[in-house]
C-alpha atoms as a PDB file:
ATOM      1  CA  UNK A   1      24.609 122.593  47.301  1.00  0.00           C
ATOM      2  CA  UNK A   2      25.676 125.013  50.230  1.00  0.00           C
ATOM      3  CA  UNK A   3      28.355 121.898  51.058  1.00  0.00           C
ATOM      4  CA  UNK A   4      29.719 121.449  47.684  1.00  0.00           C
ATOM      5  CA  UNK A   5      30.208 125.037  47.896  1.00  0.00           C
ATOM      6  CA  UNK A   6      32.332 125.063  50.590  1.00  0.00           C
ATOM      7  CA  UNK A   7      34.158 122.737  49.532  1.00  0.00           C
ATOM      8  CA  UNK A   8      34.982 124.234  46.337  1.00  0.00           C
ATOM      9  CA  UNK A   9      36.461 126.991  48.250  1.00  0.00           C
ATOM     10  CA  UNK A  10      38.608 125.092  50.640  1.00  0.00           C
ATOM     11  CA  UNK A  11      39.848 123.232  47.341  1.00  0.00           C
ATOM     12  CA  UNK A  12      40.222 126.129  46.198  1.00  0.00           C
ATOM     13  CA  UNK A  13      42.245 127.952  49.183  1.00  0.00           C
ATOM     14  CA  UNK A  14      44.570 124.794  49.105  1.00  0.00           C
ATOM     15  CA  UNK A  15      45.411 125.195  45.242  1.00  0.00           C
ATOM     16  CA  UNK A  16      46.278 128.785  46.225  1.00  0.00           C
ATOM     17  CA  UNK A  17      48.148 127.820  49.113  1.00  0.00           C
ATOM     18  CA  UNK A  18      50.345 125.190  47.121  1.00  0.00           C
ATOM     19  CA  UNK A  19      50.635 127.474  44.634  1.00  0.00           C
ATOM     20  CA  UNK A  20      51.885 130.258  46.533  1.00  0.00           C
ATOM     21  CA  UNK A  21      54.013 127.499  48.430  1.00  0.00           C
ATOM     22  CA  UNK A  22      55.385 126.107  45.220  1.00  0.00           C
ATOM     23  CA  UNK A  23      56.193 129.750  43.947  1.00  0.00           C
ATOM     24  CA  UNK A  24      58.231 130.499  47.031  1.00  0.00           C
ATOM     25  CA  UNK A  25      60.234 127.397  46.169  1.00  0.00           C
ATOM     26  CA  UNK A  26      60.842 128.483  42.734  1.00  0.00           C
ATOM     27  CA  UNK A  27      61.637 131.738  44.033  1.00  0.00           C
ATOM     28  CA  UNK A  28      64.178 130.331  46.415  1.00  0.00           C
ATOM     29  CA  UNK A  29      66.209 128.273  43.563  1.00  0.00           C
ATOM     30  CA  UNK A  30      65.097 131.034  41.378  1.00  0.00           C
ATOM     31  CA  UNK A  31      67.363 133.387  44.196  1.00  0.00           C
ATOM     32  CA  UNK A  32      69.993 130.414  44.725  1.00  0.00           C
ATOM     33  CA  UNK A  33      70.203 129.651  41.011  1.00  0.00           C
ATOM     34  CA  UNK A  34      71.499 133.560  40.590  1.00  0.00           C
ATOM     35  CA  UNK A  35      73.539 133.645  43.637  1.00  0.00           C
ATOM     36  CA  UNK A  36      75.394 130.570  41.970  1.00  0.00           C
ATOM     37  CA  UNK A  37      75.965 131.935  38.957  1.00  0.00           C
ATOM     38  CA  UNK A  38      77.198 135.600  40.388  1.00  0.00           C
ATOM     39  CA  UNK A  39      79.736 133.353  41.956  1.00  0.00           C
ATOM     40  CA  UNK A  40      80.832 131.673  39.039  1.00  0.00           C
ATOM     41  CA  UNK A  41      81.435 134.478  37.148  1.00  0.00           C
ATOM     42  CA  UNK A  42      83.100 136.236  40.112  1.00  0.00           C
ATOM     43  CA  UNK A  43      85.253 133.725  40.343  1.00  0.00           C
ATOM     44  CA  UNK A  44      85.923 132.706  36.915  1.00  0.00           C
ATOM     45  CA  UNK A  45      87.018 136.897  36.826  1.00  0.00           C
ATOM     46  CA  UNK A  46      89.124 136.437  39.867  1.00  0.00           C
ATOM     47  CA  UNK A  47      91.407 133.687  37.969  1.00  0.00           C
ATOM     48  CA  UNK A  48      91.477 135.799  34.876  1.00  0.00           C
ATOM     49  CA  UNK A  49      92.654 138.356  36.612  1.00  0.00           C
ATOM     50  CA  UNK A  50      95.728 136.461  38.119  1.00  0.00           C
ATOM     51  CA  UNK A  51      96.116 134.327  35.267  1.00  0.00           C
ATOM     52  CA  UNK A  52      96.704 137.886  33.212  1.00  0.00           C
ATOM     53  CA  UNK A  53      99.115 138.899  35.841  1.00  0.00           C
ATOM     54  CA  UNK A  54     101.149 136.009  35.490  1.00  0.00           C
ATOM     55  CA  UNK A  55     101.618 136.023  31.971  1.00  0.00           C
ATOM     56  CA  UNK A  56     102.922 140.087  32.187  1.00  0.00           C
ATOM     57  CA  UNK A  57     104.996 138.894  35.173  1.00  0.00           C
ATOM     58  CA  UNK A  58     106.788 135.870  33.215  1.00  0.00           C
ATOM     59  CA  UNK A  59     106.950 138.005  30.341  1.00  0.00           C
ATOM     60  CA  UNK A  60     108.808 140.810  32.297  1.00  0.00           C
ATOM     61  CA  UNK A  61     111.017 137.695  34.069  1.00  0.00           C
ATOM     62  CA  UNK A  62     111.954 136.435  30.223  1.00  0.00           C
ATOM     63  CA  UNK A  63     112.575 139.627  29.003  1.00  0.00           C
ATOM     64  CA  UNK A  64     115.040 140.568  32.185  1.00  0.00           C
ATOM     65  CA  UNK A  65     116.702 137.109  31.204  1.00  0.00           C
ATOM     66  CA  UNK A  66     116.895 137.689  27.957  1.00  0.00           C
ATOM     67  CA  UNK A  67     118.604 141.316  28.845  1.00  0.00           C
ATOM     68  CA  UNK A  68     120.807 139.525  31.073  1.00  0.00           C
ATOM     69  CA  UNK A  69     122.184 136.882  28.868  1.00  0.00           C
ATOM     70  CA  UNK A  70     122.947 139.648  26.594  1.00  0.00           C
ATOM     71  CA  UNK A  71     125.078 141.452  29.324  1.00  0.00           C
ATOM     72  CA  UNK A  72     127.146 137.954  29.414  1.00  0.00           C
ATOM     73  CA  UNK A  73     127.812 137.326  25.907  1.00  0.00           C
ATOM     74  CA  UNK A  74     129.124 141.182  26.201  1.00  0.00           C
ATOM     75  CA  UNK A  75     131.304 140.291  29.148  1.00  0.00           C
ATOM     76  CA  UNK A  76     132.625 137.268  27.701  1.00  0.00           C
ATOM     77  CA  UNK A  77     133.404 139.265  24.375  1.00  0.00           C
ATOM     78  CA  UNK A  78     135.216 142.086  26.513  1.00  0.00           C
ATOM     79  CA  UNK A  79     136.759 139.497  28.511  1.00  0.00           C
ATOM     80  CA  UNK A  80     138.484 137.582  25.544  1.00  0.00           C
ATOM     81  CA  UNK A  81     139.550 140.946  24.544  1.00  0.00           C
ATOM     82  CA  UNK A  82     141.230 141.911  26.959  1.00  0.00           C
ATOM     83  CA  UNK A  83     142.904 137.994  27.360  1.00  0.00           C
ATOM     84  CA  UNK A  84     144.289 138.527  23.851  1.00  0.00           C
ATOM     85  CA  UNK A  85     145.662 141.858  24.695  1.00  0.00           C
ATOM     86  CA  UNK A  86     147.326 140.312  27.945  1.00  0.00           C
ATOM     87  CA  UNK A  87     149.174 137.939  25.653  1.00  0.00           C
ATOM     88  CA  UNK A  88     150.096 140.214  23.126  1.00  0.00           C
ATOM     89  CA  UNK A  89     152.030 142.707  25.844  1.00  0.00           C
ATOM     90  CA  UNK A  90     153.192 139.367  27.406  1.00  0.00           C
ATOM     91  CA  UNK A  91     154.894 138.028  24.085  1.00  0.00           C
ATOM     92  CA  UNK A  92     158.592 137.689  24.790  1.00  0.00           C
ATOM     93  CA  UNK A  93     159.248 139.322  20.889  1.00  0.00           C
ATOM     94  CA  UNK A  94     157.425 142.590  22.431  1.00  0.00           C
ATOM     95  CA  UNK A  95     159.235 142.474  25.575  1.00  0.00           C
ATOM     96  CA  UNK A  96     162.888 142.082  24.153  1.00  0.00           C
ATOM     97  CA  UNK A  97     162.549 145.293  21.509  1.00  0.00           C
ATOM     98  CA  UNK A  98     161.395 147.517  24.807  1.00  0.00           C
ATOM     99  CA  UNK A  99     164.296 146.055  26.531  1.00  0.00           C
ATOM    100  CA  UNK A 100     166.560 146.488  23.786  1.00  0.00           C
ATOM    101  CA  UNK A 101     165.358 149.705  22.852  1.00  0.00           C
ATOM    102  CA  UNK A 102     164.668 151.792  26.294  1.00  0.00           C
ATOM    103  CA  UNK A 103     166.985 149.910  28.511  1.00  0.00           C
ATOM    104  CA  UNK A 104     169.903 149.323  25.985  1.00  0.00           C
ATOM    105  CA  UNK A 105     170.162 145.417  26.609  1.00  0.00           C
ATOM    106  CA  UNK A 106     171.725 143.259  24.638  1.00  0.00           C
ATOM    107  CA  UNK A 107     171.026 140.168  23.355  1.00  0.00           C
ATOM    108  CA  UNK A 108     173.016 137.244  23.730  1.00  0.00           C
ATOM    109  CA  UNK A 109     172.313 134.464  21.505  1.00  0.00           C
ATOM    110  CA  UNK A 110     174.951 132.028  23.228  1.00  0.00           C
ATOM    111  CA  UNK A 111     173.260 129.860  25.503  1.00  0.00           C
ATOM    112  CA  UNK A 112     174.291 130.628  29.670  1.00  0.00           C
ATOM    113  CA  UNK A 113     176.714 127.909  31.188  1.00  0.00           C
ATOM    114  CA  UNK A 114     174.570 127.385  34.066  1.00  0.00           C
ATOM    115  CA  UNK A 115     172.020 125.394  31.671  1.00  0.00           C
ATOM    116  CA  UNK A 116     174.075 124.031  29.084  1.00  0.00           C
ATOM    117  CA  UNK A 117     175.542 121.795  32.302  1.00  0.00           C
ATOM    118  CA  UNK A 118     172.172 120.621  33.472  1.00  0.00           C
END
């Protein structure tokens, strides 16, 4: 009986062993397993993070365009004004009453010899 006892124990000492052995392994993925995840989520903020930036920064980009193209259709507007004025002062109608009226010129309706020959 004294052997069987013994050997109880040292079956006993290796279940412990393994277990204690097995328990560090499970410990270790246990450990790994949360290490894993922490960068996971770290990461998965990291992209969130930039991915949030980007959409204020094209936002701010569309809404500078969209100020800009504004500025143009302005400009264009002003621009056309100011060609219509240029014709008006350049109409030959305007041009002969200012002649006719500050400088005193006269009109002549006959045609000049010089072109009647050509």
């Amino acid at each position: 009986m004294g052997g069987s006892g013994l050997m109880e124990d040292l079956n006993e000492s290796f279940r412990e062993i393994n277990t204690q052995t097995e328990n560090t392994e499970e410990n270790k993925r246990l450990e790994l397993s949360r290490w894993t995840w922490f960068m996971l989520i770290s990461i998965i903020a990291v992209l969130t993070v930039l991915y949030v930036n980007s959409v204020f920064k094209v936002n701010s980009i569309l809404a500078d365009i969209n100020q800009q193209e504004m500025l143009l259709e302005s400009l264009k507007n002003n621009n056309y004004l100011l060609i219509s004025q240029a014709e008006k002062l350049q109409s030959a109608d305007r041009i002969c009453k200012i002649a006719e009226a500050s400088l005193g010129l006269v009109r002549n309706d006959k045609i000049p010899e010089e072109l009647r020959q050509k």
